[in-house]
C-alpha atoms as a PDB file:
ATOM      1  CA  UNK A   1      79.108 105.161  75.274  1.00  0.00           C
ATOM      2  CA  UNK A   2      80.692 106.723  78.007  1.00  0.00           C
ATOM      3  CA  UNK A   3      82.203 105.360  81.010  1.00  0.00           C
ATOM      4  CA  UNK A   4      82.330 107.084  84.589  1.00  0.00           C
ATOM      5  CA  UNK A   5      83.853 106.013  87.567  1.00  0.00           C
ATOM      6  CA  UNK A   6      86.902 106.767  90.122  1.00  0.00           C
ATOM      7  CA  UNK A   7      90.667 105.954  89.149  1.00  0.00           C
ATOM      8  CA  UNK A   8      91.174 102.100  89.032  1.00  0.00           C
ATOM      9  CA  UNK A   9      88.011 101.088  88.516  1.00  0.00           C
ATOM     10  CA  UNK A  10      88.610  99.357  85.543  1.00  0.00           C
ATOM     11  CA  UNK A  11      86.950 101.689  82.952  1.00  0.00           C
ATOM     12  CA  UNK A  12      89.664 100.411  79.755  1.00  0.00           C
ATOM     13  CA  UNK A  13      88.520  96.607  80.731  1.00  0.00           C
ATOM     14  CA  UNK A  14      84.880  97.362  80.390  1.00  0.00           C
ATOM     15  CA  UNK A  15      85.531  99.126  77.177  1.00  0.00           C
ATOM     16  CA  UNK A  16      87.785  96.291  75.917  1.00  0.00           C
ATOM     17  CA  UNK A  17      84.719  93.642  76.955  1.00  0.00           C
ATOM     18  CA  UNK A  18      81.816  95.909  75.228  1.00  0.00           C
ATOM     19  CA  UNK A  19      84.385  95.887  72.136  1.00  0.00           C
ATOM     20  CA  UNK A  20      84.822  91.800  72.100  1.00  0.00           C
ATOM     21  CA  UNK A  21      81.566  91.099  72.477  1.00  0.00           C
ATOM     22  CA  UNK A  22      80.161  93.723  69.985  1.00  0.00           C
ATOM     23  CA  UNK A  23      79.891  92.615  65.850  1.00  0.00           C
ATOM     24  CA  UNK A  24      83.261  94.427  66.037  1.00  0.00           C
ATOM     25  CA  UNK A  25      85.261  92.195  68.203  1.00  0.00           C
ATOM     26  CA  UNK A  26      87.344  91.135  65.231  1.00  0.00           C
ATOM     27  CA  UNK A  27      88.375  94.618  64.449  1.00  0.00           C
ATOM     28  CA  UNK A  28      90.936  97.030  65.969  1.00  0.00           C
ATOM     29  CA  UNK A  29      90.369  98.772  69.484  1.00  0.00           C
ATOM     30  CA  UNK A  30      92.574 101.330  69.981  1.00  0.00           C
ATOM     31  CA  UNK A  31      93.273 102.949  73.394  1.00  0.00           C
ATOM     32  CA  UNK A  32      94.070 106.653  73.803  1.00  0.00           C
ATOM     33  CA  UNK A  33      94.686 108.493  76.952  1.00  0.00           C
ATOM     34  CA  UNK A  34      94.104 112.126  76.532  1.00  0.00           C
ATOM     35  CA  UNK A  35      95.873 113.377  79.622  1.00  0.00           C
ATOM     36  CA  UNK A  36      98.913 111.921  78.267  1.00  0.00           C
ATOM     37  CA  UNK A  37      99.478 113.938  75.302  1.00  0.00           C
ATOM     38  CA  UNK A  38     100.055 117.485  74.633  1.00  0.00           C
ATOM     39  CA  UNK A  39      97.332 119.372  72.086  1.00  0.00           C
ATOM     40  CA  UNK A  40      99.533 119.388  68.855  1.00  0.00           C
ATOM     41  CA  UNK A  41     100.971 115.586  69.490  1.00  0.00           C
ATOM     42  CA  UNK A  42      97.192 114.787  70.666  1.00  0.00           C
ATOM     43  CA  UNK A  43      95.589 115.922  67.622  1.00  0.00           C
ATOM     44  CA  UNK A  44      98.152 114.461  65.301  1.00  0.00           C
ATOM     45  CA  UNK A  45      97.807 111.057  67.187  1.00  0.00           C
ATOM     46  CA  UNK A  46      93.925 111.136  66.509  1.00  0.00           C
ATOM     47  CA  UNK A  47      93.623 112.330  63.273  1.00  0.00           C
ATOM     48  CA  UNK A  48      97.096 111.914  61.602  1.00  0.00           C
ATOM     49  CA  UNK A  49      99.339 114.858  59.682  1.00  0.00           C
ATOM     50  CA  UNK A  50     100.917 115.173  56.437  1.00  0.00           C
ATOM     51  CA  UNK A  51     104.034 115.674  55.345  1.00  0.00           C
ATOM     52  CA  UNK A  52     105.270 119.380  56.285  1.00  0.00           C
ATOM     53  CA  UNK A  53     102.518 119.501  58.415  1.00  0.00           C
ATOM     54  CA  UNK A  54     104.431 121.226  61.200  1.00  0.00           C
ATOM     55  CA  UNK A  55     108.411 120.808  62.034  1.00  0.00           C
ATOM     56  CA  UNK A  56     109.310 117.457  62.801  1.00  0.00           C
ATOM     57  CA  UNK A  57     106.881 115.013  60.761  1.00  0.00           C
ATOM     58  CA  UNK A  58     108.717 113.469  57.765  1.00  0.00           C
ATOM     59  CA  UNK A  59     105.986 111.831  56.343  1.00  0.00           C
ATOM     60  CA  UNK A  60     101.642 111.111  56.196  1.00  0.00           C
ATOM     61  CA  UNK A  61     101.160 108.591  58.662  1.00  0.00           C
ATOM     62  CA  UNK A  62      98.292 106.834  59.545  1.00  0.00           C
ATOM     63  CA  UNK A  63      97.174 106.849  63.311  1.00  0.00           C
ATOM     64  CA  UNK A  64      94.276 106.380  65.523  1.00  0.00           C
ATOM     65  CA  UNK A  65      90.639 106.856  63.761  1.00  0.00           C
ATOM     66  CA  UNK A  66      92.045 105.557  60.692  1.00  0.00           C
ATOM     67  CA  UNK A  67      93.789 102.288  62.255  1.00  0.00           C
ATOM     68  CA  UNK A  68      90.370 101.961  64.241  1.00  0.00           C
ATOM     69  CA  UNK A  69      88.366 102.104  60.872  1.00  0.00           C
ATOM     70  CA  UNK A  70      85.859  99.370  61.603  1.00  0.00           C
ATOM     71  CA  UNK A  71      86.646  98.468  65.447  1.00  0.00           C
ATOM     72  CA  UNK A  72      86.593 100.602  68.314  1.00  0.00           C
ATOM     73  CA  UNK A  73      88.439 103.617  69.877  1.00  0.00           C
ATOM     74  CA  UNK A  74      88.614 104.098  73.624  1.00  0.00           C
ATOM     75  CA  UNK A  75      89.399 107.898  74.401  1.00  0.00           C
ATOM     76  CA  UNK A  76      90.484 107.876  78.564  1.00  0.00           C
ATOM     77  CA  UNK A  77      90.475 111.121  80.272  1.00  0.00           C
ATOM     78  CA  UNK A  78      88.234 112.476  77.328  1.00  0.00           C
ATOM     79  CA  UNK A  79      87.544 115.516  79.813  1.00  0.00           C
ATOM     80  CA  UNK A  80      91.356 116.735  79.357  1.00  0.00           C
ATOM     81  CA  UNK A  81      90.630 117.122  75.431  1.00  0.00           C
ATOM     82  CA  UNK A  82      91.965 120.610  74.365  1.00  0.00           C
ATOM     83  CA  UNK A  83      88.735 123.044  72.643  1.00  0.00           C
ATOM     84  CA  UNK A  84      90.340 122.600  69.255  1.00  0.00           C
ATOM     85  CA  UNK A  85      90.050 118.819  69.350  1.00  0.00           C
ATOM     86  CA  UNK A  86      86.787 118.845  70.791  1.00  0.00           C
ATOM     87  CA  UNK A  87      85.302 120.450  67.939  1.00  0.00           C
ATOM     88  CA  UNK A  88      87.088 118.073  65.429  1.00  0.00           C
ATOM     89  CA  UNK A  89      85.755 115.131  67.320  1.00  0.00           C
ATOM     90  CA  UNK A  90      82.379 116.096  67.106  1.00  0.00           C
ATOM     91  CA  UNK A  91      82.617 116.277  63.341  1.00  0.00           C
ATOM     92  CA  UNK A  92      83.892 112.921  63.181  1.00  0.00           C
ATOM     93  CA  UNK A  93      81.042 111.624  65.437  1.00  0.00           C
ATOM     94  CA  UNK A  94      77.994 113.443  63.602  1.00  0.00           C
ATOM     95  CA  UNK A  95      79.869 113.051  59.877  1.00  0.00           C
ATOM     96  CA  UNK A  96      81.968 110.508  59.899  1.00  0.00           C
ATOM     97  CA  UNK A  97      84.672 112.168  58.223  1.00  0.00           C
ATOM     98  CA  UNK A  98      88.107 114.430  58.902  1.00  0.00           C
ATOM     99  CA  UNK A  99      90.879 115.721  57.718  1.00  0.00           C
ATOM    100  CA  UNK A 100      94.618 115.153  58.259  1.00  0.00           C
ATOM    101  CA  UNK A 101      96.616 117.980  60.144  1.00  0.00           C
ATOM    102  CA  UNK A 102      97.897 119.948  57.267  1.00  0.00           C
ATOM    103  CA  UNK A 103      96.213 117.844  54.660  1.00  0.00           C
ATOM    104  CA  UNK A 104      92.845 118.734  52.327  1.00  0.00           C
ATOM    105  CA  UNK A 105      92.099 115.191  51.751  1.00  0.00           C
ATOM    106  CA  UNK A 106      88.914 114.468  53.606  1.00  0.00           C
ATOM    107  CA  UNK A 107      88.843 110.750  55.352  1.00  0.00           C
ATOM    108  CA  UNK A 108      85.950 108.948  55.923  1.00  0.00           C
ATOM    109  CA  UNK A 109      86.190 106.122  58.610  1.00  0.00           C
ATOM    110  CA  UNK A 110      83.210 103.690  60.673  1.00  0.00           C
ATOM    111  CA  UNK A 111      84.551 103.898  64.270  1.00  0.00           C
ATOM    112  CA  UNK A 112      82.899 103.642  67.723  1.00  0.00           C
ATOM    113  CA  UNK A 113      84.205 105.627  70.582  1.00  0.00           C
ATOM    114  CA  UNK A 114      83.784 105.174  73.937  1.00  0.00           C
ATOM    115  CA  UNK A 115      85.272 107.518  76.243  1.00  0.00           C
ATOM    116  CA  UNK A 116      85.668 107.569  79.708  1.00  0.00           C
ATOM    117  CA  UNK A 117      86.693 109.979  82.329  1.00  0.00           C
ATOM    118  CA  UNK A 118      87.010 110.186  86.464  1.00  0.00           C
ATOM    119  CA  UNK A 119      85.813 113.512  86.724  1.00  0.00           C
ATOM    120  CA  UNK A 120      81.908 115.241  86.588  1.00  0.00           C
ATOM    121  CA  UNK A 121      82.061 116.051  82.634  1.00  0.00           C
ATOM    122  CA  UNK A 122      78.500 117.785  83.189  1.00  0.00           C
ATOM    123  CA  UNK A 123      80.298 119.989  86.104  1.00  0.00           C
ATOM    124  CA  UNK A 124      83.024 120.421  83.396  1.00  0.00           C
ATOM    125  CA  UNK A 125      80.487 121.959  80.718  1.00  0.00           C
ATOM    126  CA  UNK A 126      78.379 124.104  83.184  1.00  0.00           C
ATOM    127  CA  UNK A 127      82.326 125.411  83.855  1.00  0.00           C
ATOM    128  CA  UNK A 128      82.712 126.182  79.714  1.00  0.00           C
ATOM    129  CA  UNK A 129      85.762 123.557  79.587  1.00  0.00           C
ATOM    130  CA  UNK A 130      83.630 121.091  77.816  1.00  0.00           C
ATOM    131  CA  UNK A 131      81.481 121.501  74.825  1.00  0.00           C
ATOM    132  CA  UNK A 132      77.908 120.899  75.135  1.00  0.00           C
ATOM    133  CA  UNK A 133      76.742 119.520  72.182  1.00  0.00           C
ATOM    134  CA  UNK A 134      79.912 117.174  72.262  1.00  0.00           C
ATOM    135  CA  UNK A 135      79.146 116.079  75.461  1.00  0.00           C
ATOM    136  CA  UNK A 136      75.406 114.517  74.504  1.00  0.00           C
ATOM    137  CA  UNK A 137      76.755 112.746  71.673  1.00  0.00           C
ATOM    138  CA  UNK A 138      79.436 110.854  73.693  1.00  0.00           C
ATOM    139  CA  UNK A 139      76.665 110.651  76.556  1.00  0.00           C
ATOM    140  CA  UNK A 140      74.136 108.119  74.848  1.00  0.00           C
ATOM    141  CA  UNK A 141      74.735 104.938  76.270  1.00  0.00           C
ATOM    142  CA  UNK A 142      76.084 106.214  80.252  1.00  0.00           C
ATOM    143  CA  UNK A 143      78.202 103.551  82.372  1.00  0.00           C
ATOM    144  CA  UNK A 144      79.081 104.038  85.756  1.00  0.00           C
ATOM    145  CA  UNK A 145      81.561 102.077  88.032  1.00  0.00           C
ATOM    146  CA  UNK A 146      80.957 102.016  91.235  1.00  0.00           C
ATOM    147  CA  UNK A 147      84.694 102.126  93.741  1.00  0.00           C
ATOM    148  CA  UNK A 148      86.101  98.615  95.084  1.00  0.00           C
ATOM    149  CA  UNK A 149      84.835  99.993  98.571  1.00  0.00           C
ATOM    150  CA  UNK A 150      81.072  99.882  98.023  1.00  0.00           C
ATOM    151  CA  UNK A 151      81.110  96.041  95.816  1.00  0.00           C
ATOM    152  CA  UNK A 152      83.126  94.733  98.679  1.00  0.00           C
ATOM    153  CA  UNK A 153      81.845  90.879  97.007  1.00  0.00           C
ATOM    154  CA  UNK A 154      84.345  91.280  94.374  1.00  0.00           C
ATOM    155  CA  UNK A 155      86.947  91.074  95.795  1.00  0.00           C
ATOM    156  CA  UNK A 156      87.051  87.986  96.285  1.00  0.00           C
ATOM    157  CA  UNK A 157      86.662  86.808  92.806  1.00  0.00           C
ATOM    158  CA  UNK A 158      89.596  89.780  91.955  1.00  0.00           C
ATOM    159  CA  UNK A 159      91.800  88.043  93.895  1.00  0.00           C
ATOM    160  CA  UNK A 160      90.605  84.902  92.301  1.00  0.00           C
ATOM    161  CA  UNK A 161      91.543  86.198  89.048  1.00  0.00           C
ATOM    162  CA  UNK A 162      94.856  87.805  90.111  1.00  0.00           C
ATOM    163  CA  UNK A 163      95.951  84.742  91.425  1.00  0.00           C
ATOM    164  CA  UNK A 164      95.446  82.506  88.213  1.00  0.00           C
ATOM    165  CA  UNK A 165      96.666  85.546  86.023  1.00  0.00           C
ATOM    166  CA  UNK A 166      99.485  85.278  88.414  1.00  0.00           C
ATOM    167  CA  UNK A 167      99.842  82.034  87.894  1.00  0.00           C
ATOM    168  CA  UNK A 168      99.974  81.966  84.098  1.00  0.00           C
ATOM    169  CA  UNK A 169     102.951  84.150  84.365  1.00  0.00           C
ATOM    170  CA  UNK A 170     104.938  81.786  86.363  1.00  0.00           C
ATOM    171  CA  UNK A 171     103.933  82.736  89.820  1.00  0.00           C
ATOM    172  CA  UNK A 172     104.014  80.075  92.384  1.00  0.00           C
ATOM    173  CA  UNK A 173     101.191  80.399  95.565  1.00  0.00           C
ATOM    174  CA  UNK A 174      99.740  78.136  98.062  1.00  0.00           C
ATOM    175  CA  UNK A 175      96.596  80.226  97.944  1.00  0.00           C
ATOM    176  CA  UNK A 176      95.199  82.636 100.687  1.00  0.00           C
ATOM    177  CA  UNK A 177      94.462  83.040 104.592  1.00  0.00           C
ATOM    178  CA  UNK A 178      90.893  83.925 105.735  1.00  0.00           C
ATOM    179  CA  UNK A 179      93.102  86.161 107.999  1.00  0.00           C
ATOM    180  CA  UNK A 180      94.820  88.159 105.180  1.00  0.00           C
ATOM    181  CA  UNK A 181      91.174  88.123 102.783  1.00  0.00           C
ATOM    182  CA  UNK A 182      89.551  89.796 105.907  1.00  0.00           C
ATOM    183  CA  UNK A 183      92.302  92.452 106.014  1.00  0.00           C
ATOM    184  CA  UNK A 184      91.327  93.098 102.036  1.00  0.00           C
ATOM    185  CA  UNK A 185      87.998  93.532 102.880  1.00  0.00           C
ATOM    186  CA  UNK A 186      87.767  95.415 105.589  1.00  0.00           C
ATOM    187  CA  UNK A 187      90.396  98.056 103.326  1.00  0.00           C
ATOM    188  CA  UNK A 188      88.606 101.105 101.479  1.00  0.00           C
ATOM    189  CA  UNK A 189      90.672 100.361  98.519  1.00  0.00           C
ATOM    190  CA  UNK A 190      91.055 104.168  97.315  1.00  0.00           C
ATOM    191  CA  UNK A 191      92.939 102.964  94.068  1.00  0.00           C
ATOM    192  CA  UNK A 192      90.273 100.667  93.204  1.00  0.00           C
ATOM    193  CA  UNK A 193      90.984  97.461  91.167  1.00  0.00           C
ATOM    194  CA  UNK A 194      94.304  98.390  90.201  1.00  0.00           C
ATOM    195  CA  UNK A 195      95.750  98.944  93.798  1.00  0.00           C
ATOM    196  CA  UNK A 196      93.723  95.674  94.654  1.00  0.00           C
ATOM    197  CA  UNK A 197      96.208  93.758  91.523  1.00  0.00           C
ATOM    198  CA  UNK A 198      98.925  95.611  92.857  1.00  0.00           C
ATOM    199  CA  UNK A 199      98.372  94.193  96.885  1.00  0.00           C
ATOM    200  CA  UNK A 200      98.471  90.534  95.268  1.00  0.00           C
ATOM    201  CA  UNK A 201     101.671  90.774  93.767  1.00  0.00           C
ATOM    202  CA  UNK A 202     103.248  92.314  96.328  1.00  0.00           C
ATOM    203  CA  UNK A 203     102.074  89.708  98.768  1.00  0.00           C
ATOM    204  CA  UNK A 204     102.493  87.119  96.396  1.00  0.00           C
ATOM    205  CA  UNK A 205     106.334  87.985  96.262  1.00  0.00           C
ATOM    206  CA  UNK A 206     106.697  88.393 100.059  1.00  0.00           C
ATOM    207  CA  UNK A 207     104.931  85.072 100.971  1.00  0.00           C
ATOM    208  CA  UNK A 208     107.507  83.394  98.299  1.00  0.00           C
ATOM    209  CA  UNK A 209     105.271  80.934  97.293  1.00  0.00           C
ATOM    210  CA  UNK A 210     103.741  79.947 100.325  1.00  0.00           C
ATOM    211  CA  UNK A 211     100.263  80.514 101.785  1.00  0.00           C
ATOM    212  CA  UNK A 212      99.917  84.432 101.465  1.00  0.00           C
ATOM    213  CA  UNK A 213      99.185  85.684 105.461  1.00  0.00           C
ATOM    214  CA  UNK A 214      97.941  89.283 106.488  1.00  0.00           C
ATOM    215  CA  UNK A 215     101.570  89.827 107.264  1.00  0.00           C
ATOM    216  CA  UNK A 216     102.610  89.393 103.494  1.00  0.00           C
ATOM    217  CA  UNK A 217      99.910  92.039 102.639  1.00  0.00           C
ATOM    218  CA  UNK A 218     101.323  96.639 101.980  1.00  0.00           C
ATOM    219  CA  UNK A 219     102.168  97.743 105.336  1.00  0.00           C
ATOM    220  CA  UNK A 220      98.790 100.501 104.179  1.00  0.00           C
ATOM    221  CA  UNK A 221      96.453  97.821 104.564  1.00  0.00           C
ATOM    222  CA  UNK A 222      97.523  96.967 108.058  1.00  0.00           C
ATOM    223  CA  UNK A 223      98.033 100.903 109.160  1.00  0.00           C
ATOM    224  CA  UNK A 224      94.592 101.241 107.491  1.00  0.00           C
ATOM    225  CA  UNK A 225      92.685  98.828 108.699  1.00  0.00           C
ATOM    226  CA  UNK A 226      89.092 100.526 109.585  1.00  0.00           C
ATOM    227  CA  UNK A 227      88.005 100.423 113.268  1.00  0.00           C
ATOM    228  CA  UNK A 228      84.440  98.439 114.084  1.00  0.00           C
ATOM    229  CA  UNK A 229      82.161 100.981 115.676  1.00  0.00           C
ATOM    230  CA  UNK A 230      82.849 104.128 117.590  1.00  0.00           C
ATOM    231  CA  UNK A 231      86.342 104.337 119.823  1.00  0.00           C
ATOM    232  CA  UNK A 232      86.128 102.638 123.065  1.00  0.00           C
ATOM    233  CA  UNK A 233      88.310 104.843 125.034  1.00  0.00           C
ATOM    234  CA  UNK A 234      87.197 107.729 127.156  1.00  0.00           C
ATOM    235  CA  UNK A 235      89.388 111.119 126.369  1.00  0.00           C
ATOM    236  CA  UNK A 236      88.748 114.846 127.194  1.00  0.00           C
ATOM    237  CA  UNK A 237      88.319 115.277 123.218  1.00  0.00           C
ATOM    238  CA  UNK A 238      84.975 112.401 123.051  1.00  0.00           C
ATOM    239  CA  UNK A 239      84.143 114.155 126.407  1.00  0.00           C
ATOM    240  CA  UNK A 240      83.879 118.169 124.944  1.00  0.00           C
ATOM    241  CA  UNK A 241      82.310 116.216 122.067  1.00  0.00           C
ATOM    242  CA  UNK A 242      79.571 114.287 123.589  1.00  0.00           C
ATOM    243  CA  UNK A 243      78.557 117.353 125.869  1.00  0.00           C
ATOM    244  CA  UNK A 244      78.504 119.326 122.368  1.00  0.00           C
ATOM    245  CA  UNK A 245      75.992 116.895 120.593  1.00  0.00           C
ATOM    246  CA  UNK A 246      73.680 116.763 123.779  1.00  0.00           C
ATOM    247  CA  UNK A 247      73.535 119.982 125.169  1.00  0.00           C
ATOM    248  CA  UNK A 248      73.937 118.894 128.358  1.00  0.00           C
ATOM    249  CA  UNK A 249      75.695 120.642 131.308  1.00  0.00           C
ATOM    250  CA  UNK A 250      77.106 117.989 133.257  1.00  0.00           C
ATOM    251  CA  UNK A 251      77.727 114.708 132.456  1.00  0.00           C
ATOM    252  CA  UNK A 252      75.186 112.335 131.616  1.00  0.00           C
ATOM    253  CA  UNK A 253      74.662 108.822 133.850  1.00  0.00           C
ATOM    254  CA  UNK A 254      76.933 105.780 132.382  1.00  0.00           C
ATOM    255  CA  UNK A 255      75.871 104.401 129.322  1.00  0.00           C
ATOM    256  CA  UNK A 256      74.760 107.059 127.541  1.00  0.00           C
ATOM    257  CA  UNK A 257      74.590 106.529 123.558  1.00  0.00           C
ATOM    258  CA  UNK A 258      76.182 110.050 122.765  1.00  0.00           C
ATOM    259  CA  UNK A 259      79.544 108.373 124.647  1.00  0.00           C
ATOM    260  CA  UNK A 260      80.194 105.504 122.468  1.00  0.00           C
ATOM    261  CA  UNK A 261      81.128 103.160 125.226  1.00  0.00           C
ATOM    262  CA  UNK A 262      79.803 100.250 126.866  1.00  0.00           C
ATOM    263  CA  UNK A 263      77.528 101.204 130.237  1.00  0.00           C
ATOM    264  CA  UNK A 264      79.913  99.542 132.457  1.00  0.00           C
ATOM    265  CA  UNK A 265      82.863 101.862 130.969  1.00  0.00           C
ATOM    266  CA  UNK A 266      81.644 104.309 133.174  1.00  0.00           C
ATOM    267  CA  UNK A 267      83.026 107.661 133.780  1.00  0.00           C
ATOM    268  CA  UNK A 268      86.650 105.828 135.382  1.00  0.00           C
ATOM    269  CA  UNK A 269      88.715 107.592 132.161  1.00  0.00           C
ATOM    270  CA  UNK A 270      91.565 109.438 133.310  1.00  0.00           C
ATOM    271  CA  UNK A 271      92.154 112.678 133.321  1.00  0.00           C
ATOM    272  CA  UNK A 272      88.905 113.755 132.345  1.00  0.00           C
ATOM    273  CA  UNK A 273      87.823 113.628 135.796  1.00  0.00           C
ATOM    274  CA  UNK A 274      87.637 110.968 138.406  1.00  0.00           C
ATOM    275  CA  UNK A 275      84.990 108.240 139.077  1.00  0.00           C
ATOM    276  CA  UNK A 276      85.283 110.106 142.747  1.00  0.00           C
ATOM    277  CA  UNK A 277      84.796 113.293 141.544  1.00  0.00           C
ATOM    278  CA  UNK A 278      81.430 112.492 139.124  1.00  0.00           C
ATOM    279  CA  UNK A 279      79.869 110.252 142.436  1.00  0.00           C
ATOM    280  CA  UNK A 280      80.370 113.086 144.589  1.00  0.00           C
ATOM    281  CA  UNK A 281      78.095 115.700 141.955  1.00  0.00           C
ATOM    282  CA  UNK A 282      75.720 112.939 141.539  1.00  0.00           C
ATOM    283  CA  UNK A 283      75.044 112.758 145.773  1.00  0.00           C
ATOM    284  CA  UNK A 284      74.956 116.426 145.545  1.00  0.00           C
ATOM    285  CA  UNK A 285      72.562 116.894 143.627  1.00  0.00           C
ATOM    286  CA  UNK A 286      70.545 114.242 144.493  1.00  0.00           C
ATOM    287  CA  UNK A 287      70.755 115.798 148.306  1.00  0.00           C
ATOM    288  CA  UNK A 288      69.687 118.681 146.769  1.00  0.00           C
ATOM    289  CA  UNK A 289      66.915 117.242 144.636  1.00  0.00           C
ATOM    290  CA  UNK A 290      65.396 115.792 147.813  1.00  0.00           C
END
């Protein structure tokens, strides 16, 4: 399986769920991030080392496909994997077997992976950063998660959740304002789920266990708030603008779509020009119309 979808979106969780409600819920899932590691830690993480493997280890340890034997392994990021470890991963995926870093010993292990990554891994193999052949065996099952800003119904049962979780750890709350849940809304949420958990506690702690209000909620939020249809107010900027879209050569008459402004805004905006100055064009040409 793999699992697309922007920063924050939650792509661990929904491996973690697929894993508990699999046959293999009772067995190990193991987490990895690959952006986190260097190559020679990273591949030493996955597949283990011997002893004398390389300066520093002291001993064989055992680490992540062999603690996973029988569960699940969640590789984050899996578009950051270094060549080398690419090709040992699609061993283990089409043989079910590896060896140690420094070792002989081949290692047979029953693991499901499910990787995820942020970025366009298909962009990534046209580019030659990303095997191929790798990349339609981790492919089979695709999952995409969709940003916080276009399932704007969640988040109300998000803060829901953060709220009890919140509450399970000891954190007191009168609940929520309508006010402060139509801030959250309205918000494009460009961290996703995790900036969403983040907003709760913060407001949580500033409303100090009272009724959390818009003015509890990141000073972002408020600054960010997205405007409700085009900007009401007439400048020489929406005027240049306007003219550009149209074509036109003068002004058009009051209440023209390509403005953005109610018809009885009329052309009264200072300085672009007076409501004097556009009446007295308008009789001109009309006198000269006629």
């Amino acid at each position: 399986m793999h699992v697309t979808g922007e920063t924050g979106t939650g792509k661990e969780l929904v491996a973690a769920a697929i894993h508990q409600e699999s046959r293999r819920g009772g067995a190990p899932f193991v987490p990895i991030n690959c952006a986190a590691l260097p190559e020679g830690v990273l591949e030493s993480e996955l597949f283990g080392h011997v002893k004398g493997a390389f300066s520093g280890p002291s001993a064989t340890r055992r680490v992540v496909f062999e603690l996973a034997d029988g569960g699940t392994i969640f590789l984050d990021e899996v578009g950051d994997l270094p060549k080398s470890v690419q090709a040992k991963l699609l061993r283990v995926l089409q043989e079910g077997t590896f060896e140690r870093v420094g070792g002989e010993e081949t290692v047979s292990v029953n693991v499901r992976l499910i990787s995820a990554t942020n970025h366009d891994l298909k962009r990534e193999v046209e580019r030659k950063n990303f095997r191929d052949d790798l990349y339609y065996r981790l492919n089979v099952v695709p999952i995409h998660l969709p940003p916080l800003r276009e399932r704007k119904n969640d988040i109300l049962l998000l803060v829901q959740h953060f709220l009890e979780q919140a509450a399970k750890d000891g954190e007191k709350s009168a609940g929520i304002s309508k006010e402060a849940l139509a801030v959250m809304v309205d918000y494009p949420w460009p961290g996703n789920v995790r900036e969403l958990q983040n907003a709760i506690y913060f407001a949580l702690f500033k409303s100090k266990g009272g009724v959390i209000r818009s003015r509890h909620l990141p000073m972002e939020l408020k600054d960010q708030r997205p405007r409700r249809g085009p900007e009401r107010k007439l400048n020489a900027e929406a005027v240049l603008g306007a003219l550009e879209r149209t074509g036109a050569t003068r002004p058009k008459p009051p209440g023209s779509s390509a403005w953005g402004v109610p018809r009885y805004t009329g052309f009264c905006a200072r300085p672009v020009m007076s409501c004097e100055t556009v009446l007295s064009r308008e009789e001109h040409e009309t006198g000269r119309e006629g």
